[in-house]
Protein backbone atom coordinates (compact mmCIF):
# COMPACT_ATOMS: atom_id res chain seq x y z
CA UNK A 1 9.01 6.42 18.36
CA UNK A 2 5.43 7.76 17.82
CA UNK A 3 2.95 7.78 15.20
CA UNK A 4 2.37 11.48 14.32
CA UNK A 5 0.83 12.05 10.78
CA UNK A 6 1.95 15.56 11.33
CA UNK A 7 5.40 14.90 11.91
CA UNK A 8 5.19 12.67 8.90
CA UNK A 9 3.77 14.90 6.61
CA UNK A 10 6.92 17.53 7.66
CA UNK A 11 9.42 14.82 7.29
CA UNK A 12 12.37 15.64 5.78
CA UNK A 13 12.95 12.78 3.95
CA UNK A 14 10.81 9.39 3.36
CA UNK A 15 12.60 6.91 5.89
CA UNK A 16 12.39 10.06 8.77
CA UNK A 17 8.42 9.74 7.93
CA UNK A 18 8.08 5.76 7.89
CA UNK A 19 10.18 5.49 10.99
CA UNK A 20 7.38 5.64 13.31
CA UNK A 21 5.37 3.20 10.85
CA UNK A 22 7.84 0.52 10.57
CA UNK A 23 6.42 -1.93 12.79
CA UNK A 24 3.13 -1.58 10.97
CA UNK A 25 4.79 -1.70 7.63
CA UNK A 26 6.71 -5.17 8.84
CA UNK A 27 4.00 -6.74 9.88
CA UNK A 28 1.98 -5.79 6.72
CA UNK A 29 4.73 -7.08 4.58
CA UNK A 30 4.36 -10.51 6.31
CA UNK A 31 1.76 -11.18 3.95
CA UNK A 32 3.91 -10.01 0.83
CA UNK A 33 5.26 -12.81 0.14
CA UNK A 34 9.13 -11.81 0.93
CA UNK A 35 8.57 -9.41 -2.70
CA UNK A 36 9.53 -6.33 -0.93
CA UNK A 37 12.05 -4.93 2.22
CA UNK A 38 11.22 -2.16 4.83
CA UNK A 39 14.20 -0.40 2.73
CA UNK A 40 12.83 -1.09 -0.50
CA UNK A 41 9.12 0.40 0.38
CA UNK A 42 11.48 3.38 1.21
CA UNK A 43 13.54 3.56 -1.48
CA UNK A 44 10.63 3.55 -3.88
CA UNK A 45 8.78 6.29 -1.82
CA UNK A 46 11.92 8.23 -2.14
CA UNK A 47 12.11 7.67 -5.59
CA UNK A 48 8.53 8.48 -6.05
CA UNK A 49 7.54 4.92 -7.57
CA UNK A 50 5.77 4.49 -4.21
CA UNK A 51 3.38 6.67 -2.32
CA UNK A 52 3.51 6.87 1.35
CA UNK A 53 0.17 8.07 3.24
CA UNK A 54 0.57 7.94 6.87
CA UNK A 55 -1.87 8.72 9.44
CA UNK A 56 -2.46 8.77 12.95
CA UNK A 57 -3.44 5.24 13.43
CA UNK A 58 -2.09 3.51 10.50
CA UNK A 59 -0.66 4.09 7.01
CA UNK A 60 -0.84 2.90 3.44
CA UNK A 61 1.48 2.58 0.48
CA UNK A 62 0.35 2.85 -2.82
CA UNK A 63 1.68 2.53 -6.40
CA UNK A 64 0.29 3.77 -9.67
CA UNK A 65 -0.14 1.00 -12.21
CA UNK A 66 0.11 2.11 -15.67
CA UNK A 67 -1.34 -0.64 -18.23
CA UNK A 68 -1.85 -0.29 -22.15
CA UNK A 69 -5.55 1.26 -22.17
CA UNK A 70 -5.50 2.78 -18.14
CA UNK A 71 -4.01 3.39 -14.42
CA UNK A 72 -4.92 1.96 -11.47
CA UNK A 73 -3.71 3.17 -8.40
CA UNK A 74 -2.78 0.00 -6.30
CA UNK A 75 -2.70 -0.33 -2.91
CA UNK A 76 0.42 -2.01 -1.86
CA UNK A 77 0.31 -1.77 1.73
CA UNK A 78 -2.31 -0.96 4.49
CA UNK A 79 -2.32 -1.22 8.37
CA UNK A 80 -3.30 -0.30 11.00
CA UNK A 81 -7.16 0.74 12.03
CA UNK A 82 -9.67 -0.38 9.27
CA UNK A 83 -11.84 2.61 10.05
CA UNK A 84 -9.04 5.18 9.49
CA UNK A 85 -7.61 3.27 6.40
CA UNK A 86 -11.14 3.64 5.06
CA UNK A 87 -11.28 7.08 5.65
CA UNK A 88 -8.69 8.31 3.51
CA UNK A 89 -10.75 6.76 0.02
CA UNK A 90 -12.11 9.82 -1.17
CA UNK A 91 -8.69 11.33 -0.87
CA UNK A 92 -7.45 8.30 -2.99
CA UNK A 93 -10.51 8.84 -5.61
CA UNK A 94 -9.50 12.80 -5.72
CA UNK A 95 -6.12 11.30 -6.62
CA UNK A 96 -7.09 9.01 -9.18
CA UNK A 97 -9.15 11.83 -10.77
CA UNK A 98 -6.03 13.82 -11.14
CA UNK A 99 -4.09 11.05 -12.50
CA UNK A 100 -6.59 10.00 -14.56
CA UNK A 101 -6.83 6.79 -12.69
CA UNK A 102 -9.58 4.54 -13.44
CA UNK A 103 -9.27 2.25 -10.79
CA UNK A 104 -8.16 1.82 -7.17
CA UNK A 105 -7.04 -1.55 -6.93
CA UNK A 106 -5.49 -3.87 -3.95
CA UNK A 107 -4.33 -7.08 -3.18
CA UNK A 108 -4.39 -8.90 0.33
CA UNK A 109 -5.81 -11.50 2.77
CA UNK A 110 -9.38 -12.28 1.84
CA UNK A 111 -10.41 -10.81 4.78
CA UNK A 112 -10.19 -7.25 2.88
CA UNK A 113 -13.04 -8.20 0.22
CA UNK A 114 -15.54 -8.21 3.25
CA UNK A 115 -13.46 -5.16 5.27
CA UNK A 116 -13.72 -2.43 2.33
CA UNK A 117 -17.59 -4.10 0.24
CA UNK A 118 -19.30 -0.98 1.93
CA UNK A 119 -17.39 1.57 0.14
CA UNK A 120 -17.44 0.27 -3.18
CA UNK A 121 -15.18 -2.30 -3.36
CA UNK A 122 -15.59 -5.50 -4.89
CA UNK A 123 -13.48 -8.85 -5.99
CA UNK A 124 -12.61 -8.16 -9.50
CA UNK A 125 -10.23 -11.09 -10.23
CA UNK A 126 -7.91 -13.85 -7.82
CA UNK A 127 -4.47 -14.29 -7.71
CA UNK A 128 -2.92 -17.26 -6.94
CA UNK A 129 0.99 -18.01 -6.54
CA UNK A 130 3.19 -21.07 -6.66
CA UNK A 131 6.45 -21.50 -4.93
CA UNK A 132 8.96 -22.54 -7.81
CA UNK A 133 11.32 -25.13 -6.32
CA UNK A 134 14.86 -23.50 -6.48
CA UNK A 135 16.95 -24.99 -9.41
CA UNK A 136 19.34 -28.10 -8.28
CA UNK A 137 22.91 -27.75 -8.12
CA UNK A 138 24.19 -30.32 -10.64
């Protein structure tokens, strides 16, 4: 199955669009941590909790992040080709706008910090996890 942001974008329903994406998407959600399934990512698009943007090259999920005093529109997921996920940020900004987003926000491999510096990003905070050890049967 092909990658055809046109055939996407006609889709008629989320998991017909991600389809062609789902080897991206899997390999993307290596780095999740195990939070999230291929199903789930469609489930939440299809609920409209998740936004899915393909393109020709690659794709991107994102989620809006409501807090107390703002949004943030978070990007969940991106792969595929650096310079085509980068290309799509003024469409994100022309969504925040509309949402009254303040931020665009993402979390990944530190590799990203360097990848999206020259068009506007920056580290704003670090996140670190711990593994809990699973409870012992007594």
């Amino acid at each position: 199955m092909n990658m055809n942001k046109a055939d996407a974008l006609k889709a008629a329903t989320p998991l017909e669009a991600m389809l062609p994406y789902k080897k991206m998407l899997l390999e993307a959600l290596a780095y999740s941590g195990g939070s999230h399934s291929f199903q789930d990512i469609v489930d939440n698009v299809s609920k409209e909790v998740m936004q899915f943007w393909p393109m020709d090259k690659s794709c991107m999920v994102t989620e809006i992040i409501t807090y107390p005093k703002f949004k943030t529109l978070h990007i969940f997921l991106a792969a595929g080709d650096l310079t085509e996920i980068k290309s799509i940020d003024s469409t994100l900004e022309v969504l925040c706008q509309k949402i009254d987003a303040k931020f665009i926000s993402l979390s990944g491999r530190r590799g990203w910090v360097k990848a999206l510096a020259d068009i506007g990003y920056e580290m704003s905070h670090v996140t670190l996890a711990k593994k809990v050890k699973e409870k012992e049967n007594v």
